[in-house]
PDB file of N, CA and C in Angstrom:
ATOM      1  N   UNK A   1       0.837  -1.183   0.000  1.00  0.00           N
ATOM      2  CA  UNK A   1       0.000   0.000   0.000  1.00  0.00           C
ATOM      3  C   UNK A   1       0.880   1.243   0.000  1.00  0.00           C
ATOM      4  N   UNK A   2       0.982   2.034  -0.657  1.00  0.00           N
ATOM      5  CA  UNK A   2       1.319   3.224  -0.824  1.00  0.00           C
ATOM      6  C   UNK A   2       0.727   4.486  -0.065  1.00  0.00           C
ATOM      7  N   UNK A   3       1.707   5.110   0.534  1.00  0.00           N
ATOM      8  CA  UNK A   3       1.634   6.220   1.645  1.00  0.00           C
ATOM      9  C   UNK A   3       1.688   7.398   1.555  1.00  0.00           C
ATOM     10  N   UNK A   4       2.598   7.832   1.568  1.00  0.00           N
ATOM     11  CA  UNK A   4       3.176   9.342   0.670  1.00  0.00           C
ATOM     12  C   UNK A   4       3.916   8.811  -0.605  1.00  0.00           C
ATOM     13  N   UNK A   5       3.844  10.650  -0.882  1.00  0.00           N
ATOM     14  CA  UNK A   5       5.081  10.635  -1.902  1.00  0.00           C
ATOM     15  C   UNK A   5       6.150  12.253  -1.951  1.00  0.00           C
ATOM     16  N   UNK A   6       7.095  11.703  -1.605  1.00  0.00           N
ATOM     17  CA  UNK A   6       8.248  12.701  -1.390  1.00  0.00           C
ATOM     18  C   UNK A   6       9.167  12.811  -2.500  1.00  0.00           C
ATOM     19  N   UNK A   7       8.837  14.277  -3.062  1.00  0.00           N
ATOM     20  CA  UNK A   7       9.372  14.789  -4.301  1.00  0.00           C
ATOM     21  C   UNK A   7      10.871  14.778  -3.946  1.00  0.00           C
ATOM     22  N   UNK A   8      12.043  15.027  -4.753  1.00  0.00           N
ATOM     23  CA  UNK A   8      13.485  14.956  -4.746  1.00  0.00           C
ATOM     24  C   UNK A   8      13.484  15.945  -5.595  1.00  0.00           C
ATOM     25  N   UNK A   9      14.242  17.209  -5.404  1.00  0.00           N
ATOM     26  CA  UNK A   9      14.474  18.208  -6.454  1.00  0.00           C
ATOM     27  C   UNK A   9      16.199  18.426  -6.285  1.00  0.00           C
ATOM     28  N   UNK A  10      16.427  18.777  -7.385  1.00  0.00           N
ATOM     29  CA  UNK A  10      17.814  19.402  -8.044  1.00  0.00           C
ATOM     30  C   UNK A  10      17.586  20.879  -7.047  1.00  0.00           C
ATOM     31  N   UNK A  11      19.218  21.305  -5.770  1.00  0.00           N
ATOM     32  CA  UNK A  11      19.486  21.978  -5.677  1.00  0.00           C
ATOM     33  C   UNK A  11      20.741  22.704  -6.019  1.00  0.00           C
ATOM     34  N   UNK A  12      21.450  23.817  -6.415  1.00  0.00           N
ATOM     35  CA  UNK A  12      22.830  24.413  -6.580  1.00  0.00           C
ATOM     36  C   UNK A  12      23.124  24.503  -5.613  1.00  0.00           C
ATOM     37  N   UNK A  13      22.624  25.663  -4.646  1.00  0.00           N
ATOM     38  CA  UNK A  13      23.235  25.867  -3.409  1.00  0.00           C
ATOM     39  C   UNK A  13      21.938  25.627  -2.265  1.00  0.00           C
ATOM     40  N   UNK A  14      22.372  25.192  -1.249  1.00  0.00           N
ATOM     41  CA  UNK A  14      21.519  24.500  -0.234  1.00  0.00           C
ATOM     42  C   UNK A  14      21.200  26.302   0.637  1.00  0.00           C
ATOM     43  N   UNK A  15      22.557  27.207   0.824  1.00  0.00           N
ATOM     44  CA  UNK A  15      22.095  28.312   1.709  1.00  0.00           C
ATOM     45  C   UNK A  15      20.768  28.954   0.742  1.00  0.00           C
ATOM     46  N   UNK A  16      20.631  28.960  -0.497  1.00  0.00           N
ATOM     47  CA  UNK A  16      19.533  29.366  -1.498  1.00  0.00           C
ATOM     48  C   UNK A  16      18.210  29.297  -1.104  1.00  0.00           C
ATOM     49  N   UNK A  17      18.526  27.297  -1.280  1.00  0.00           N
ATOM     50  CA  UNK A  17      17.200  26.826  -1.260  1.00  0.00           C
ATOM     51  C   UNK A  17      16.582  27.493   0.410  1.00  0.00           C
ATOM     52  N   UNK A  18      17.628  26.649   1.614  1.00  0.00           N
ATOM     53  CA  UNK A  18      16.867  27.652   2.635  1.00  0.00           C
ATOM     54  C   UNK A  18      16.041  28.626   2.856  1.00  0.00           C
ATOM     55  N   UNK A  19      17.010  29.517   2.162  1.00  0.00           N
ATOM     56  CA  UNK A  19      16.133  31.192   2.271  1.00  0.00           C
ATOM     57  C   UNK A  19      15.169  30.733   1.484  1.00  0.00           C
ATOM     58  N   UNK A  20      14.931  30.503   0.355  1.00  0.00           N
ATOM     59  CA  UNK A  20      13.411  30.273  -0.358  1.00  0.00           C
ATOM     60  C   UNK A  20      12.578  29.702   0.778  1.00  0.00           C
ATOM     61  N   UNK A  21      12.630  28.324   0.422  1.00  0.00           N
ATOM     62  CA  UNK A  21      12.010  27.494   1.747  1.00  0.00           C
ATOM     63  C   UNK A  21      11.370  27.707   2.475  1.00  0.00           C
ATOM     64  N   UNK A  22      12.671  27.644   3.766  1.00  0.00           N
ATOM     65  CA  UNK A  22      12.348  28.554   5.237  1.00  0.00           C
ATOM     66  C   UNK A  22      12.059  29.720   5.824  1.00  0.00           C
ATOM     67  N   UNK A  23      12.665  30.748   4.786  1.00  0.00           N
ATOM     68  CA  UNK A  23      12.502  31.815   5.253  1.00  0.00           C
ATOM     69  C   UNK A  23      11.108  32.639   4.200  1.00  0.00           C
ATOM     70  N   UNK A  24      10.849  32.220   3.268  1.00  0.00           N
ATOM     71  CA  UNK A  24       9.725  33.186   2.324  1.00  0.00           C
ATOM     72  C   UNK A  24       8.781  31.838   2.003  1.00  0.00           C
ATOM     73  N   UNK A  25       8.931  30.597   2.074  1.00  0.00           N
ATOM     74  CA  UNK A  25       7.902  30.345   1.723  1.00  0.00           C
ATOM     75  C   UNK A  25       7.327  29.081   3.329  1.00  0.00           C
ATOM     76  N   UNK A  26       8.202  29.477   4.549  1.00  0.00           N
ATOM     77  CA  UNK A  26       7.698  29.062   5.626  1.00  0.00           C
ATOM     78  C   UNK A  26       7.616  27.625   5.627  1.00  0.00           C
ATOM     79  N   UNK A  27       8.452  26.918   5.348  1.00  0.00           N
ATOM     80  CA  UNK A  27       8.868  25.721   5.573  1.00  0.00           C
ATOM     81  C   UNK A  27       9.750  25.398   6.531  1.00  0.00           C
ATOM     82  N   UNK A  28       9.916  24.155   7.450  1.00  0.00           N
ATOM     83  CA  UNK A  28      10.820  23.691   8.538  1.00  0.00           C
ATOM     84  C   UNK A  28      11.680  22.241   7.622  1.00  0.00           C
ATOM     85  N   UNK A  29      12.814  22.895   8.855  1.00  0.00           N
ATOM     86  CA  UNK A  29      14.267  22.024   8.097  1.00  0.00           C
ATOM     87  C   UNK A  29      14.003  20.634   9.018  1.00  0.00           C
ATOM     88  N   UNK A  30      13.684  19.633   8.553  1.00  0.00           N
ATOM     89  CA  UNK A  30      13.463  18.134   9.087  1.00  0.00           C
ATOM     90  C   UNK A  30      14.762  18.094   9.050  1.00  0.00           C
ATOM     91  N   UNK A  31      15.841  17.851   8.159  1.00  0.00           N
ATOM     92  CA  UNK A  31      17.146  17.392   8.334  1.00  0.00           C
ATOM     93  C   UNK A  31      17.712  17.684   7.650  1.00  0.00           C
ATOM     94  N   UNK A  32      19.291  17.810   7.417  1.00  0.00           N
ATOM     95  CA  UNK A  32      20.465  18.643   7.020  1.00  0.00           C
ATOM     96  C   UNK A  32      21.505  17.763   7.024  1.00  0.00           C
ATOM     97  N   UNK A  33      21.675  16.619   5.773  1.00  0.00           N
ATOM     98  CA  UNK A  33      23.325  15.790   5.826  1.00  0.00           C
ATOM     99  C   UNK A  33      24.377  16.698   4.719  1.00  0.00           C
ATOM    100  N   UNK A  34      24.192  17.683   4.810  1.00  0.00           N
ATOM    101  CA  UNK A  34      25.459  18.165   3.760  1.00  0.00           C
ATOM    102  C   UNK A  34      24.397  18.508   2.391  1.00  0.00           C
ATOM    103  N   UNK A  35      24.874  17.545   1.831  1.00  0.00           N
ATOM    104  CA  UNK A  35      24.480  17.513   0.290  1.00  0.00           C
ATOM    105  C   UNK A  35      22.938  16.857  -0.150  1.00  0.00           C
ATOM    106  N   UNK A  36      22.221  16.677   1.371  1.00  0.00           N
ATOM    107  CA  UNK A  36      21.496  16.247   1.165  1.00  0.00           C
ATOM    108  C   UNK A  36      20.170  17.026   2.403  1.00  0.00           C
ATOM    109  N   UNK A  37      18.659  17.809   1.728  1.00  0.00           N
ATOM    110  CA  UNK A  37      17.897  18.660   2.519  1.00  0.00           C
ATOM    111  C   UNK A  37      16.448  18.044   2.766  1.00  0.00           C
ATOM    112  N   UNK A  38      15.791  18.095   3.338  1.00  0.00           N
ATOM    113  CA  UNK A  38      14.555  18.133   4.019  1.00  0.00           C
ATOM    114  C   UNK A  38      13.698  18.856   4.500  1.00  0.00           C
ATOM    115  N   UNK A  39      12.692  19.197   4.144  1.00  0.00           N
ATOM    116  CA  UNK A  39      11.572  20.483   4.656  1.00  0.00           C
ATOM    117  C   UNK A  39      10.435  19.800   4.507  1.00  0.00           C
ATOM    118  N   UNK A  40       9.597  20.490   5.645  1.00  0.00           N
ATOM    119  CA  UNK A  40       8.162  20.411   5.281  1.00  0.00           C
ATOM    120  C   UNK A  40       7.455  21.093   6.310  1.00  0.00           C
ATOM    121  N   UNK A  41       6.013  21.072   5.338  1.00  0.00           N
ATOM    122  CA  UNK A  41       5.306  22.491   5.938  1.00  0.00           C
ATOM    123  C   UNK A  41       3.851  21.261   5.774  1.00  0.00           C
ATOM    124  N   UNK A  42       3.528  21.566   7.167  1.00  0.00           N
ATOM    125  CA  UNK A  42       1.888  20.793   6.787  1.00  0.00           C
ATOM    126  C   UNK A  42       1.920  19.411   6.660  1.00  0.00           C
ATOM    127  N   UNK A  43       1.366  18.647   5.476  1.00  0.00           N
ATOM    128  CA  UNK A  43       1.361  17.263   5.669  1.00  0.00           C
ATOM    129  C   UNK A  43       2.737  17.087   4.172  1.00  0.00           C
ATOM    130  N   UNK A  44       2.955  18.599   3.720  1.00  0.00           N
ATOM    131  CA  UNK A  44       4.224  18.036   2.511  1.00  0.00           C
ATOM    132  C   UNK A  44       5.593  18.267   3.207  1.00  0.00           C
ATOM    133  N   UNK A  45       6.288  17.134   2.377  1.00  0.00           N
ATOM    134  CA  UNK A  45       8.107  17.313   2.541  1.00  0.00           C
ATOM    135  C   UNK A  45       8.381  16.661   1.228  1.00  0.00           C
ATOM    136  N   UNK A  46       9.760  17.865   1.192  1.00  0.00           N
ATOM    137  CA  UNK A  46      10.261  17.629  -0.164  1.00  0.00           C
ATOM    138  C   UNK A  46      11.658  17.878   0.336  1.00  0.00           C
ATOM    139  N   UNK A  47      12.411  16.581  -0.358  1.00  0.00           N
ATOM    140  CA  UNK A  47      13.435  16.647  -0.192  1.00  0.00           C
ATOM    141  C   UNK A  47      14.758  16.939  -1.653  1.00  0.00           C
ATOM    142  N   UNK A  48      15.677  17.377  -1.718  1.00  0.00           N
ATOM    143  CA  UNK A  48      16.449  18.240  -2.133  1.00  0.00           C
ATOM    144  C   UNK A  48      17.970  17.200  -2.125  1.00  0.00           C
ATOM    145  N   UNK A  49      18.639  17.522  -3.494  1.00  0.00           N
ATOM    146  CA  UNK A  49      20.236  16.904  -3.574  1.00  0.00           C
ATOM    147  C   UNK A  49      20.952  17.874  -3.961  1.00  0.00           C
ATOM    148  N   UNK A  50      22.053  17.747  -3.748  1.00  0.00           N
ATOM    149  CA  UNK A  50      23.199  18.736  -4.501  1.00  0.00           C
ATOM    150  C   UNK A  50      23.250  18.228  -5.823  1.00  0.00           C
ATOM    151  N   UNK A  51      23.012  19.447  -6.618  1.00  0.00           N
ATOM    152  CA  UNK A  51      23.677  19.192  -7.831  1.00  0.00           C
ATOM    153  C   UNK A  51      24.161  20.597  -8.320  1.00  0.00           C
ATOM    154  N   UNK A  52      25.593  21.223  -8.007  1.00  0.00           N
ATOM    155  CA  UNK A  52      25.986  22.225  -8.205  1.00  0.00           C
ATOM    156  C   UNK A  52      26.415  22.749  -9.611  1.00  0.00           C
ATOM    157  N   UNK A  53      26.316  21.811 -10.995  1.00  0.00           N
ATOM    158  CA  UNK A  53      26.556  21.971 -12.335  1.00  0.00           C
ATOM    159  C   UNK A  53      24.899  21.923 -12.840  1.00  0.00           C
ATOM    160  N   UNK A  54      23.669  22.144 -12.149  1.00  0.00           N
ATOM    161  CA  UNK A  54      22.549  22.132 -12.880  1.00  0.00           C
ATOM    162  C   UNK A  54      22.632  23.571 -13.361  1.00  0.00           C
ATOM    163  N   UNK A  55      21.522  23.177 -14.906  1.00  0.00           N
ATOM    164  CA  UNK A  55      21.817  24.736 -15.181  1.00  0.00           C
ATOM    165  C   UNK A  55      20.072  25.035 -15.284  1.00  0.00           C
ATOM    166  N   UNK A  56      19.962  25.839 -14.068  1.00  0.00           N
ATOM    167  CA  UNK A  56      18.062  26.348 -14.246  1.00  0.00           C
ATOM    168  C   UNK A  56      17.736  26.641 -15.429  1.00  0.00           C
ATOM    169  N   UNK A  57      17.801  26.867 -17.082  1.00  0.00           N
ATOM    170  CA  UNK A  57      17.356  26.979 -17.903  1.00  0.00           C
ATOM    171  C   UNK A  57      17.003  25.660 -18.236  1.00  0.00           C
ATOM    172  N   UNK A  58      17.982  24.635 -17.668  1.00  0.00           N
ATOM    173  CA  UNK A  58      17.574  23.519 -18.375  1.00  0.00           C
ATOM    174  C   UNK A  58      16.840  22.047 -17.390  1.00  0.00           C
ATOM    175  N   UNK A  59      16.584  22.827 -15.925  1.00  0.00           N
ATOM    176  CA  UNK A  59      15.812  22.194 -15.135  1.00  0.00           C
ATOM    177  C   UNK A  59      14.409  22.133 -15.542  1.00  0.00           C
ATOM    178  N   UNK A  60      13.713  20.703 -15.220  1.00  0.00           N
ATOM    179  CA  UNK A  60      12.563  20.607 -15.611  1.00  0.00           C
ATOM    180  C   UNK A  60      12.098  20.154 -14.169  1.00  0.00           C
ATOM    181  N   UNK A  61      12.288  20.132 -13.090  1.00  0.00           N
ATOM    182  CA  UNK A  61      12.002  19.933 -12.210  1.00  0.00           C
ATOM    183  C   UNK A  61      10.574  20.409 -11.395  1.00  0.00           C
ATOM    184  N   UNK A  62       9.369  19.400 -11.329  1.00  0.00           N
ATOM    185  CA  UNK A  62       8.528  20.263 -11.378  1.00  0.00           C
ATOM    186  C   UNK A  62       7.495  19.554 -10.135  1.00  0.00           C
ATOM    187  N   UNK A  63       6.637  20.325  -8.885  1.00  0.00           N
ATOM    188  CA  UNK A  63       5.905  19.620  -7.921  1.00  0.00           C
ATOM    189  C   UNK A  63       4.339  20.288  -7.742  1.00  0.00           C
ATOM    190  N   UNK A  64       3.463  19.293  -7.791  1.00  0.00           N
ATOM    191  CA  UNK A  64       2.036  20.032  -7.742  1.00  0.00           C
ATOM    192  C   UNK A  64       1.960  19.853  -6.132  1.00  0.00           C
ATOM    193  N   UNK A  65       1.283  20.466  -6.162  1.00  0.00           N
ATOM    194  CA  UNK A  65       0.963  20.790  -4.186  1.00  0.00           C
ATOM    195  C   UNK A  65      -0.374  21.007  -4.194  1.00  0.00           C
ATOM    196  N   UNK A  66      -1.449  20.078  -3.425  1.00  0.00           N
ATOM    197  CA  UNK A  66      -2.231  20.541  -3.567  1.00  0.00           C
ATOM    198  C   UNK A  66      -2.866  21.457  -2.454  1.00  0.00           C
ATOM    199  N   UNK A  67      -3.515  21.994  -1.952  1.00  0.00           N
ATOM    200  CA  UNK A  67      -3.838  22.904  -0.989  1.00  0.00           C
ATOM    201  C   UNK A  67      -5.583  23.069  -1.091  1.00  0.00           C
ATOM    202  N   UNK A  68      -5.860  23.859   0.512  1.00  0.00           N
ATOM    203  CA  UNK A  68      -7.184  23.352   0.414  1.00  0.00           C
ATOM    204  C   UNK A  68      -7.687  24.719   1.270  1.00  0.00           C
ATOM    205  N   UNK A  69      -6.504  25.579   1.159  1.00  0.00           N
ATOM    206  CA  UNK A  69      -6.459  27.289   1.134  1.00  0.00           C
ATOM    207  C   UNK A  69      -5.548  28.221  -0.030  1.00  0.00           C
ATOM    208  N   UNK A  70      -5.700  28.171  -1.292  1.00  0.00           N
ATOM    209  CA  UNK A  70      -5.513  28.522  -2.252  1.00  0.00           C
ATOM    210  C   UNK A  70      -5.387  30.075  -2.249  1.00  0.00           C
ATOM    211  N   UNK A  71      -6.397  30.742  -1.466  1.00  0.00           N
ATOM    212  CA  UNK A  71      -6.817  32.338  -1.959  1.00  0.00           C
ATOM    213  C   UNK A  71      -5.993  32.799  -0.759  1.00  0.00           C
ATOM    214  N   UNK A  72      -6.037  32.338   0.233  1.00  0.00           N
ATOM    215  CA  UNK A  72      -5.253  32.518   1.391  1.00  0.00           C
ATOM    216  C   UNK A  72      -3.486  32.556   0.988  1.00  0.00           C
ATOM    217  N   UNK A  73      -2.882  31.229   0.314  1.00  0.00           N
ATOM    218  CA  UNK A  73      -2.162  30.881   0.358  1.00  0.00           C
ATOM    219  C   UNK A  73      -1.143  31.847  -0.690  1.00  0.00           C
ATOM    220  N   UNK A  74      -2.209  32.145  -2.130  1.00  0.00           N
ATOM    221  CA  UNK A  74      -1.249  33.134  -3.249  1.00  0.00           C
ATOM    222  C   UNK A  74      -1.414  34.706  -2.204  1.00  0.00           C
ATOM    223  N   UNK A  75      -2.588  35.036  -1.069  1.00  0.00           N
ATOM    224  CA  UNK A  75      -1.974  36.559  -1.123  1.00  0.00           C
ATOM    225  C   UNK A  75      -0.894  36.614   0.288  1.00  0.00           C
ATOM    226  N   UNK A  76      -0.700  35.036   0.939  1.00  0.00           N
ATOM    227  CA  UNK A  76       0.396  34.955   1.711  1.00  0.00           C
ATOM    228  C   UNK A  76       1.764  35.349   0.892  1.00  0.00           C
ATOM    229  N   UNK A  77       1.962  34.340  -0.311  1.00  0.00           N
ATOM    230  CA  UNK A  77       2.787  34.779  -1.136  1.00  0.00           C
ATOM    231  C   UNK A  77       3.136  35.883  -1.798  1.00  0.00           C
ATOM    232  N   UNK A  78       1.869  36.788  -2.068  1.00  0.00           N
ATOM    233  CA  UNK A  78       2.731  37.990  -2.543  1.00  0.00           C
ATOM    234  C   UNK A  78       2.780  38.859  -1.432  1.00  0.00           C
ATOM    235  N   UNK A  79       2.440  38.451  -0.262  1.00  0.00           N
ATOM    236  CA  UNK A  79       2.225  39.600   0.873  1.00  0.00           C
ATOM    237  C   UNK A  79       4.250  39.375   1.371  1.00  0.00           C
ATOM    238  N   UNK A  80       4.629  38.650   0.995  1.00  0.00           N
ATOM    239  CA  UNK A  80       5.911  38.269   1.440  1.00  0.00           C
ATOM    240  C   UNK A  80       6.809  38.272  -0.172  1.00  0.00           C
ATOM    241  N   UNK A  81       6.402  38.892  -0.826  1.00  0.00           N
ATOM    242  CA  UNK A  81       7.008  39.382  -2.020  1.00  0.00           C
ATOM    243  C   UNK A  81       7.700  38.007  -2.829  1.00  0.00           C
ATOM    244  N   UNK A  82       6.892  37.074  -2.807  1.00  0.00           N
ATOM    245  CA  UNK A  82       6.934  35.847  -3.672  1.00  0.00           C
ATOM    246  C   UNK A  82       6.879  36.038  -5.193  1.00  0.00           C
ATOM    247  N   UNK A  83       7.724  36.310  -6.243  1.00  0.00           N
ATOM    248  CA  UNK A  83       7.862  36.039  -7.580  1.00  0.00           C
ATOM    249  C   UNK A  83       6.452  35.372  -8.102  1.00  0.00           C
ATOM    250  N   UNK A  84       5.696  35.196  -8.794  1.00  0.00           N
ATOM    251  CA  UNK A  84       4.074  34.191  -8.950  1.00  0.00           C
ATOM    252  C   UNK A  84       5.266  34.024 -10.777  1.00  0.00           C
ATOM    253  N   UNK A  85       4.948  32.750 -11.286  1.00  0.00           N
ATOM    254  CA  UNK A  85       5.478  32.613 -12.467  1.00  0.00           C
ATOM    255  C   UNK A  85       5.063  33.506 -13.426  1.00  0.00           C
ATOM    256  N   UNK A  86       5.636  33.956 -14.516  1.00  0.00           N
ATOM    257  CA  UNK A  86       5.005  34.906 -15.172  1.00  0.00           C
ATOM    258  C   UNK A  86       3.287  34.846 -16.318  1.00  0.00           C
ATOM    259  N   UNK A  87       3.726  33.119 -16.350  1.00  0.00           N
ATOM    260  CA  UNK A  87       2.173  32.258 -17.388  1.00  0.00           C
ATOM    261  C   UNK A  87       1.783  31.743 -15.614  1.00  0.00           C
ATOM    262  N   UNK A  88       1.792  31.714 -14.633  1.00  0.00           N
ATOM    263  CA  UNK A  88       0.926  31.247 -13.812  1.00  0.00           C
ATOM    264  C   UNK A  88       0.411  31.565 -12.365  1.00  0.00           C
ATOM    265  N   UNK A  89      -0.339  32.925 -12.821  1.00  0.00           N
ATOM    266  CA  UNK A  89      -1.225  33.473 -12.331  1.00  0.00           C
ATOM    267  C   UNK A  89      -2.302  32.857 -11.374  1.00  0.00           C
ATOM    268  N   UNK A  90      -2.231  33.104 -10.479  1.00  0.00           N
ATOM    269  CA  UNK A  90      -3.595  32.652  -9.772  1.00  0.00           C
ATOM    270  C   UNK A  90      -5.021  32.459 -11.092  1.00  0.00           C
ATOM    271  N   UNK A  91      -5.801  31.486 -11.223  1.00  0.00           N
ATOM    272  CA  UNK A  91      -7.100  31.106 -11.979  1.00  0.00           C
ATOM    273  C   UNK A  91      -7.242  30.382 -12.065  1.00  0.00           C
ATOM    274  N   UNK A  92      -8.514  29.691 -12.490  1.00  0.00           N
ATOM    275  CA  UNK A  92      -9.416  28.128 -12.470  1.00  0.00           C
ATOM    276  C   UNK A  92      -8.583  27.721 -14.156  1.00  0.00           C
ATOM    277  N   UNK A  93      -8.588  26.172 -13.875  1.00  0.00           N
ATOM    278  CA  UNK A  93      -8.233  26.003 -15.583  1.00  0.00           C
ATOM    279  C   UNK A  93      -9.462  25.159 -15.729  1.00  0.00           C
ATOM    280  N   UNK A  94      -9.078  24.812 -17.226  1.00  0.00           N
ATOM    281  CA  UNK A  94     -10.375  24.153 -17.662  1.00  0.00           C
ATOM    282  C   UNK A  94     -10.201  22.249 -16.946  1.00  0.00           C
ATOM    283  N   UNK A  95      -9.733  22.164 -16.146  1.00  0.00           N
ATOM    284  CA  UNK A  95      -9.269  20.848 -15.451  1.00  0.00           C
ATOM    285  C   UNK A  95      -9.905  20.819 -14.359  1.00  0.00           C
ATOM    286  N   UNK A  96     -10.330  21.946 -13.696  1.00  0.00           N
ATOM    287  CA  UNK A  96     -11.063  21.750 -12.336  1.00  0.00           C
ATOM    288  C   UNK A  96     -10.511  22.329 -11.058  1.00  0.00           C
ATOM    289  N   UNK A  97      -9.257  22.959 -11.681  1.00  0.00           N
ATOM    290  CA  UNK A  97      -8.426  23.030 -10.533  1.00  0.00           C
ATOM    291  C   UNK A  97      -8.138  25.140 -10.614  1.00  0.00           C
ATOM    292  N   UNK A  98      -8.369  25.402  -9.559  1.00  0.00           N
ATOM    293  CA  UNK A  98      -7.691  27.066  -9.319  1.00  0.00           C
ATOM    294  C   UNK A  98      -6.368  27.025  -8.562  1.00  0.00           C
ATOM    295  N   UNK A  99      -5.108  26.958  -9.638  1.00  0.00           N
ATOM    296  CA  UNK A  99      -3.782  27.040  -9.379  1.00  0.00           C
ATOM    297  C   UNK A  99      -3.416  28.257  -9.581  1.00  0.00           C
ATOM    298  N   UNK A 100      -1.949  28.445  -8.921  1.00  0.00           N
ATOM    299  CA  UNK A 100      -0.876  29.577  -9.411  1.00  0.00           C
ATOM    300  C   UNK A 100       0.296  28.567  -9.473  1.00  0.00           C
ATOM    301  N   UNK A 101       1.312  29.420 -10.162  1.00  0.00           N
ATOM    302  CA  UNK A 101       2.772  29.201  -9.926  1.00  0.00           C
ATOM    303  C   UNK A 101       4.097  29.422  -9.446  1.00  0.00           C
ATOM    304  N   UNK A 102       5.006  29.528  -8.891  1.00  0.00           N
ATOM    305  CA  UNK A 102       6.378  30.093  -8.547  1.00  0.00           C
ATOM    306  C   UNK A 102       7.265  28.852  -8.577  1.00  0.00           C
ATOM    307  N   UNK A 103       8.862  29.507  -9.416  1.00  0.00           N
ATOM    308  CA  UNK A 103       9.906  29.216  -9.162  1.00  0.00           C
ATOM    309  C   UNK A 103      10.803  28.870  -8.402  1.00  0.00           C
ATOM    310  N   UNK A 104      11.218  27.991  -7.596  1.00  0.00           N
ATOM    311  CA  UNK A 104      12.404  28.104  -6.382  1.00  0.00           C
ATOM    312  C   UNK A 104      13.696  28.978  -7.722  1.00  0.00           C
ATOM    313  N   UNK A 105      15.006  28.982  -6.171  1.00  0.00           N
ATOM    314  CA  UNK A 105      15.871  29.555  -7.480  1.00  0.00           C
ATOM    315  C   UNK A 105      16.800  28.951  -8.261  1.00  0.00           C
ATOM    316  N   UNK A 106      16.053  27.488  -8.440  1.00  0.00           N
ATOM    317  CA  UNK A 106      16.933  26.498  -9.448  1.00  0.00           C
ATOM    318  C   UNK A 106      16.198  25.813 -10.524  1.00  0.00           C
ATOM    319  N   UNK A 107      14.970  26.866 -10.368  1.00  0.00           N
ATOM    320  CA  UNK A 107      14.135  26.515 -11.443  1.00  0.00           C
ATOM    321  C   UNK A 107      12.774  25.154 -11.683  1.00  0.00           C
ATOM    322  N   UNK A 108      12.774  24.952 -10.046  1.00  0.00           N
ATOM    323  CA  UNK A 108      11.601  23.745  -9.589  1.00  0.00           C
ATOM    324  C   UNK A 108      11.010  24.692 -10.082  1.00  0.00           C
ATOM    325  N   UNK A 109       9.350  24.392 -10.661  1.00  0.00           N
ATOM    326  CA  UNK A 109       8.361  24.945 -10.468  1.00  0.00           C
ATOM    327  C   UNK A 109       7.466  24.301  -9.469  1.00  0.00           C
ATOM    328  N   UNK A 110       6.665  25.312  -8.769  1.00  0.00           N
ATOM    329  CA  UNK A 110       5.799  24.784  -7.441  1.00  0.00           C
ATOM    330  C   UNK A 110       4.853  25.356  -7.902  1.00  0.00           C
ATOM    331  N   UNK A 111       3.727  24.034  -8.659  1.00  0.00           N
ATOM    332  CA  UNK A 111       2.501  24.667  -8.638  1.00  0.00           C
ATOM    333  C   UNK A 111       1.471  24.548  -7.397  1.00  0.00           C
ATOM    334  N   UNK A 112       0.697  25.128  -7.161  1.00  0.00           N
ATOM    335  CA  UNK A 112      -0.194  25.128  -6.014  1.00  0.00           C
ATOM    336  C   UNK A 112      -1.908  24.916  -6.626  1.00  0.00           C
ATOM    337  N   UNK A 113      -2.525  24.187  -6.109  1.00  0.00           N
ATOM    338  CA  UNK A 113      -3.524  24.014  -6.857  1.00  0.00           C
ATOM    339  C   UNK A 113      -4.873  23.272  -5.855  1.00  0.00           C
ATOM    340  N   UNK A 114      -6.022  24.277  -5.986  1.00  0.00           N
ATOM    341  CA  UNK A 114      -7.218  23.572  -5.039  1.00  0.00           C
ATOM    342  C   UNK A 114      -8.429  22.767  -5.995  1.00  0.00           C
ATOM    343  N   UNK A 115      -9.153  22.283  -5.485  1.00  0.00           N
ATOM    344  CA  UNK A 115     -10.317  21.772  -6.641  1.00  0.00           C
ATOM    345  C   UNK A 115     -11.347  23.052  -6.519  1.00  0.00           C
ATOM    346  N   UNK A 116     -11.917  22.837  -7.168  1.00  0.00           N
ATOM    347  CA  UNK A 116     -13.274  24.078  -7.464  1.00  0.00           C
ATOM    348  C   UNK A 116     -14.673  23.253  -7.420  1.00  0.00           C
TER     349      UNK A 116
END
């Protein structure tokens, strides 16, 4: 039976990801081996590797999140001066879902997304 599922993303620098993370997007550090990170906020954790030759143009690294405070959650984000992707705007798509988007700074995209 299957339980969770814990995303693995491509980081450059770990002091980076932190500040994203922990400090602007309010996540806690579960654990810290070097080259290897842990966070989570709520019922998600996503964990993180070194990879200091990735090049963010060519990261495809990508995590849906779903959330079940959406309107709350994008004006937390820009109230704390969160980047929103430039195509992903807070709105309903034709899928059912009212998502937005943002970047970490290695080029994950974190979409956020509630049902309607």
């Amino acid at each position: 039976m299957l339980t969770d599922i814990n995303p693995k993303l491509p980081m450059r620098n770990k002091i980076a990801t932190k500040e994203f993370y922990i400090y602007k997007l309010r996540f806690s550090e579960i654990a810290d081996y070097g080259n290897y990170l842990l966070i989570r906020k709520d019922n998600i954790e996503i964990h993180f590797f070194e990879f200091r030759d990735l090049d963010p143009k060519e990261n495809y690294g990508q995590v849906y999140i779903r959330t079940n405070e959406i309107d709350k959650l994008y004006k937390a984000l820009l109230d704390n001066k969160i980047s929103i992707h430039p195509n992903g705007h807070l709105g309903t798509k034709p899928w059912g879902q009212k998502e937005f988007s943002v970047l970490d700074p290695d080029s994950n995209l974190l979409t956020f997304g509630q049902n309607v």
